[in-house]
C-alpha atoms as a PDB file:
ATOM      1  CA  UNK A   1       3.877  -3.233  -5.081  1.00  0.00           C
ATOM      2  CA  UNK A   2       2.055  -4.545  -8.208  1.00  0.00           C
ATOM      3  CA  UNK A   3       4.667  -7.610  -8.771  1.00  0.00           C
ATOM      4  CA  UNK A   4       3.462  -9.142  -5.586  1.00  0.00           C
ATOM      5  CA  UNK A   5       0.141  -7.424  -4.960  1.00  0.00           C
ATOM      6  CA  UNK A   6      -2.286  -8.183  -8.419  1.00  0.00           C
ATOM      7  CA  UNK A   7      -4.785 -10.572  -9.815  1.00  0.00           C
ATOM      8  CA  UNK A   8      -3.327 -14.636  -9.185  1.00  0.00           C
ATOM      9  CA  UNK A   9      -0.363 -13.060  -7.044  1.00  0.00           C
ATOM     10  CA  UNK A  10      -2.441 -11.162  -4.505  1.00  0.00           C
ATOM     11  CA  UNK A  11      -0.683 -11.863  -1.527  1.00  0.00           C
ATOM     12  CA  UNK A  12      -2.495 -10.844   1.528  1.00  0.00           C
ATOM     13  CA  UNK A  13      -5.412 -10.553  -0.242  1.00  0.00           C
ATOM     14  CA  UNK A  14      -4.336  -6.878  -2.067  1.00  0.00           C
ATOM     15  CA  UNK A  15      -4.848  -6.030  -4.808  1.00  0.00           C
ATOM     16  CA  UNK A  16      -3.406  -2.980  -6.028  1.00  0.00           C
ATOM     17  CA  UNK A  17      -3.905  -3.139  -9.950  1.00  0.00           C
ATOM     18  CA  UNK A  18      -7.132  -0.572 -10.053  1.00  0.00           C
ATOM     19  CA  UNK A  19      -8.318   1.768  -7.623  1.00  0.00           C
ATOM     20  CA  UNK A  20     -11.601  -0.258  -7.060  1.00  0.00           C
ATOM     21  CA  UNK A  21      -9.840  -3.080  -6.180  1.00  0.00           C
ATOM     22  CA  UNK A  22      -7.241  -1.029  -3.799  1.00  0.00           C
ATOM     23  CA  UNK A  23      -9.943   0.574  -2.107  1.00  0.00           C
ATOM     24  CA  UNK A  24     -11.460  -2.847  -1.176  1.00  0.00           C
ATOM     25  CA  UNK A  25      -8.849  -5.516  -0.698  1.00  0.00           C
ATOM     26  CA  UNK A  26      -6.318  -6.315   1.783  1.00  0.00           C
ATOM     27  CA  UNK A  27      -6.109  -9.319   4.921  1.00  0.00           C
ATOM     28  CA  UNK A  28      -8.070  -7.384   7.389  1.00  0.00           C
ATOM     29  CA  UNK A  29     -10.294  -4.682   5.777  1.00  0.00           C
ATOM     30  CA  UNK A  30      -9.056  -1.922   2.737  1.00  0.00           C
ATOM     31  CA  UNK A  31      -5.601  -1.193   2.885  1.00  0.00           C
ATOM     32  CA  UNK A  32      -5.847   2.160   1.019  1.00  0.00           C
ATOM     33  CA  UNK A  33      -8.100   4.321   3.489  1.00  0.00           C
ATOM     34  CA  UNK A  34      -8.608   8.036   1.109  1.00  0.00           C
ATOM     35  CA  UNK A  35      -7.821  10.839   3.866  1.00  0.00           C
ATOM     36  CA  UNK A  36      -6.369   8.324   6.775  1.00  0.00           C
ATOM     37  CA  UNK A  37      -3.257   7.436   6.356  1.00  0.00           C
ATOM     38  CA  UNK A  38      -2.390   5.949   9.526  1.00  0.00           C
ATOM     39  CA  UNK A  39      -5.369   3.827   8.963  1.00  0.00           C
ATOM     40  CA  UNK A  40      -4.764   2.563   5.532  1.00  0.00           C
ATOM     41  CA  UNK A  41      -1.896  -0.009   6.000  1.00  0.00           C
ATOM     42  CA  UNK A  42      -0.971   0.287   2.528  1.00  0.00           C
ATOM     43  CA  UNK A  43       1.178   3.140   4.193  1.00  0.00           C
ATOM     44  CA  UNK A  44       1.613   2.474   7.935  1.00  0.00           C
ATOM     45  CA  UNK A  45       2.852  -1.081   6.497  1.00  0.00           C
ATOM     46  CA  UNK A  46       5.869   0.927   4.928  1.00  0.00           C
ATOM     47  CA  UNK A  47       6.796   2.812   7.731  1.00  0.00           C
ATOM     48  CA  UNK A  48       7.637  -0.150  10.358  1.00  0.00           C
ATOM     49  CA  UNK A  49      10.755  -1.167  11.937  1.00  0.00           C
ATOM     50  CA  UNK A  50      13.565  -2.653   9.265  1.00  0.00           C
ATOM     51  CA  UNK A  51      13.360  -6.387  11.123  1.00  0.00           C
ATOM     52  CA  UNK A  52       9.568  -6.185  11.647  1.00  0.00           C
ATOM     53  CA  UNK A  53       7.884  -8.911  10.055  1.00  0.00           C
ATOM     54  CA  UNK A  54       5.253  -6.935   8.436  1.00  0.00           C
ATOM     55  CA  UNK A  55       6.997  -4.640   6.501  1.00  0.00           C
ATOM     56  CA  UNK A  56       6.409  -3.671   2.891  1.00  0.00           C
ATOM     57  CA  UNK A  57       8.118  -4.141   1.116  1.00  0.00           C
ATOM     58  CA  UNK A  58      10.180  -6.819   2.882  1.00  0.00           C
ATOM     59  CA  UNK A  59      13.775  -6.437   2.588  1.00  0.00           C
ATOM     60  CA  UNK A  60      14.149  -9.267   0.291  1.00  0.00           C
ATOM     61  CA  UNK A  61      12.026  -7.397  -1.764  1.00  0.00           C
ATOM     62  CA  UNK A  62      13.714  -3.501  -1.695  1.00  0.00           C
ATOM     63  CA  UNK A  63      12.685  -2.595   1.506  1.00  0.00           C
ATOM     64  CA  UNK A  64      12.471  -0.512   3.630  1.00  0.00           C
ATOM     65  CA  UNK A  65      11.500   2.373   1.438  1.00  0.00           C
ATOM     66  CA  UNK A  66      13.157   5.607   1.342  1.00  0.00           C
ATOM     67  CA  UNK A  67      11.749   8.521   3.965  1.00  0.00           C
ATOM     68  CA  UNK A  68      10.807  10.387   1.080  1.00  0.00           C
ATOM     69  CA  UNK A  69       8.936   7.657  -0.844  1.00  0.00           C
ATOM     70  CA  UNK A  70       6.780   6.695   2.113  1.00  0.00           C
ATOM     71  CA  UNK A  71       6.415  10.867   2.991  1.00  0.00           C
ATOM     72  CA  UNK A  72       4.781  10.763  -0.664  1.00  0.00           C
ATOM     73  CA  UNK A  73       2.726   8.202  -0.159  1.00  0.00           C
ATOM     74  CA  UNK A  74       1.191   9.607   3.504  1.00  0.00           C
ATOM     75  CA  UNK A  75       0.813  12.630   1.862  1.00  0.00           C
ATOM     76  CA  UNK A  76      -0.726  10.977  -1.264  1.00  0.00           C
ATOM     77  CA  UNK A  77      -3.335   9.023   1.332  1.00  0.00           C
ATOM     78  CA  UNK A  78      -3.955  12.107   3.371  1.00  0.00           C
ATOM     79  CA  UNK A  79      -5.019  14.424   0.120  1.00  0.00           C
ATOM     80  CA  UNK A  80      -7.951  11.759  -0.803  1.00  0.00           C
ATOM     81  CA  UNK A  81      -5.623   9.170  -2.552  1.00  0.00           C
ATOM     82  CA  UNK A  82      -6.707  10.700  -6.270  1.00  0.00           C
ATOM     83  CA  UNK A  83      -6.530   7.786  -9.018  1.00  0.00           C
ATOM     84  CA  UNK A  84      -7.390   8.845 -12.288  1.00  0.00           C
ATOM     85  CA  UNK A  85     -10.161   6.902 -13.581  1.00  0.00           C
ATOM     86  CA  UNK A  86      -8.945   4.001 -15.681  1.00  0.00           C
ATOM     87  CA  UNK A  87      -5.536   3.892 -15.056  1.00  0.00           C
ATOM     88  CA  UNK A  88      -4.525   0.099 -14.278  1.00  0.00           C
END
């Protein structure tokens, strides 16, 4: 996510390099939503149809992502989205 979404390359506006900056960017509002997955598109952007315009990643880019990867990251979201402080 970080080749595309980071300081100078943050497309869509998101950032994803700290947890400040995740918890505060993206196009329309936060994309990374602590407890609400299906309200933090850093997720329900994952989980969309293989030809849907909006997917992340697109499939030039590795997408779609494995079940299991995007199960981690709901799952991640849902328990609070812990960061440990610092880590960049």
């Amino acid at each position: 996510c970080v080749a595309c979404h980071r300081p100078g390359h943050a497309k869509g506006d998101l950032d994803l390099t700290t947890k400040e900056a995740a918890l505060t960017s993206g196009g329309n509002g936060p994309s990374l939503i602590p407890w609400e997955p299906m309200k933090s598109t850093l997720y329900t952007s994952t989980i969309k149809a293989a030809d849907d315009d909006d997917l992340m990643p697109p499939a030039n880019k590795g997408g779609p992502l494995a079940k299991e990867t995007t199960e981690l990251l709901r799952l991640w979201i849902e328990q609070g989205a812990p960061w440990p402080d610092g880590i960049v």
